[in-house]
Protein backbone atom coordinates (compact mmCIF):
# COMPACT_ATOMS: atom_id res chain seq x y z
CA UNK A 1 10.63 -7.58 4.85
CA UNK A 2 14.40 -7.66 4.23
CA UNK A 3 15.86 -5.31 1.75
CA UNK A 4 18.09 -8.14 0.27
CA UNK A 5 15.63 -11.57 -0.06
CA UNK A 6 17.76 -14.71 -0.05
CA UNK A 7 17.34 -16.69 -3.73
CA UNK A 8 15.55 -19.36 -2.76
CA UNK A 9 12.88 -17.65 -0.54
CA UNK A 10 12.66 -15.26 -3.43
CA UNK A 11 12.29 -17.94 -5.87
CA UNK A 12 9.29 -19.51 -3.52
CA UNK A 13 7.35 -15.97 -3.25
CA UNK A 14 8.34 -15.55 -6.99
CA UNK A 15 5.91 -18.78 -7.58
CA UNK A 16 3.41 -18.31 -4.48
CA UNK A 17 2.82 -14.51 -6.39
CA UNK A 18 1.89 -16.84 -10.00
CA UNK A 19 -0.18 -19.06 -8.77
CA UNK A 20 -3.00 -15.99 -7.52
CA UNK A 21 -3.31 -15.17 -10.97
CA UNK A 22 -6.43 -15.08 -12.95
CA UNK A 23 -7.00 -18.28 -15.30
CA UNK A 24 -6.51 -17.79 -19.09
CA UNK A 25 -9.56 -16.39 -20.50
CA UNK A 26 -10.22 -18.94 -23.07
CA UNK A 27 -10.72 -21.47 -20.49
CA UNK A 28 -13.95 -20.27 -20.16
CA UNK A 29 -15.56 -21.24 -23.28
CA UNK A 30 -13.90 -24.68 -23.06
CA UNK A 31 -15.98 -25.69 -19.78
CA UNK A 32 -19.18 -23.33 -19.82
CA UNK A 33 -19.66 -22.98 -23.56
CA UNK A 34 -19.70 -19.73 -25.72
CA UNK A 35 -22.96 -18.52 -24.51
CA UNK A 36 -21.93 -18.08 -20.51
CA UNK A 37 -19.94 -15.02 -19.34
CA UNK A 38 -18.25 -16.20 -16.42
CA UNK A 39 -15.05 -14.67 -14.84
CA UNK A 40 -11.62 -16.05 -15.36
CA UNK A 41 -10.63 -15.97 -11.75
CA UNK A 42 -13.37 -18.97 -10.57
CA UNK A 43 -10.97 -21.23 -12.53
CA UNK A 44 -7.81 -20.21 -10.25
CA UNK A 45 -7.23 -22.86 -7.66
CA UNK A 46 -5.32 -20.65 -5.31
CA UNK A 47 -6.81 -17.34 -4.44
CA UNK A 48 -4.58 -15.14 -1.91
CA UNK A 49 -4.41 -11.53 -1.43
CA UNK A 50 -1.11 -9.45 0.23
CA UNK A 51 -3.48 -8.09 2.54
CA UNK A 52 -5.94 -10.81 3.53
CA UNK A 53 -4.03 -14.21 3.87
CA UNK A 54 -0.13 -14.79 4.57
CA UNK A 55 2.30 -17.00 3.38
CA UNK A 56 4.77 -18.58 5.59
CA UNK A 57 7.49 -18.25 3.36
């Protein structure tokens, strides 16, 4: 990749890197209940890895 990113590529890898985050982890007892132990990440709509899928950005 470049050494200098332009601003609004930047700004579109910027978001593309938030939205492969986990879910918040109290929205977990809000749809399963308090008794189930489920992992935050199901709850993440977009789930990309650097290595494993691309973005054509």
């Amino acid at each position: 990749m470049a050494r200098y990113k332009h601003p609004s590529k930047k700004k579109r890898l910027a978001k593309k890197q938030n939205q492969t985050k986990w879910a918040p982890f109290w929205t977990v007892p809000k749809i399963y209940g308090t008794g189930r132990r489920v992992h935050p990440g199901r709850h993440t709509t977009v789930k990309r890895h650097w290595k494993r899928t691309k973005i054509k950005a």
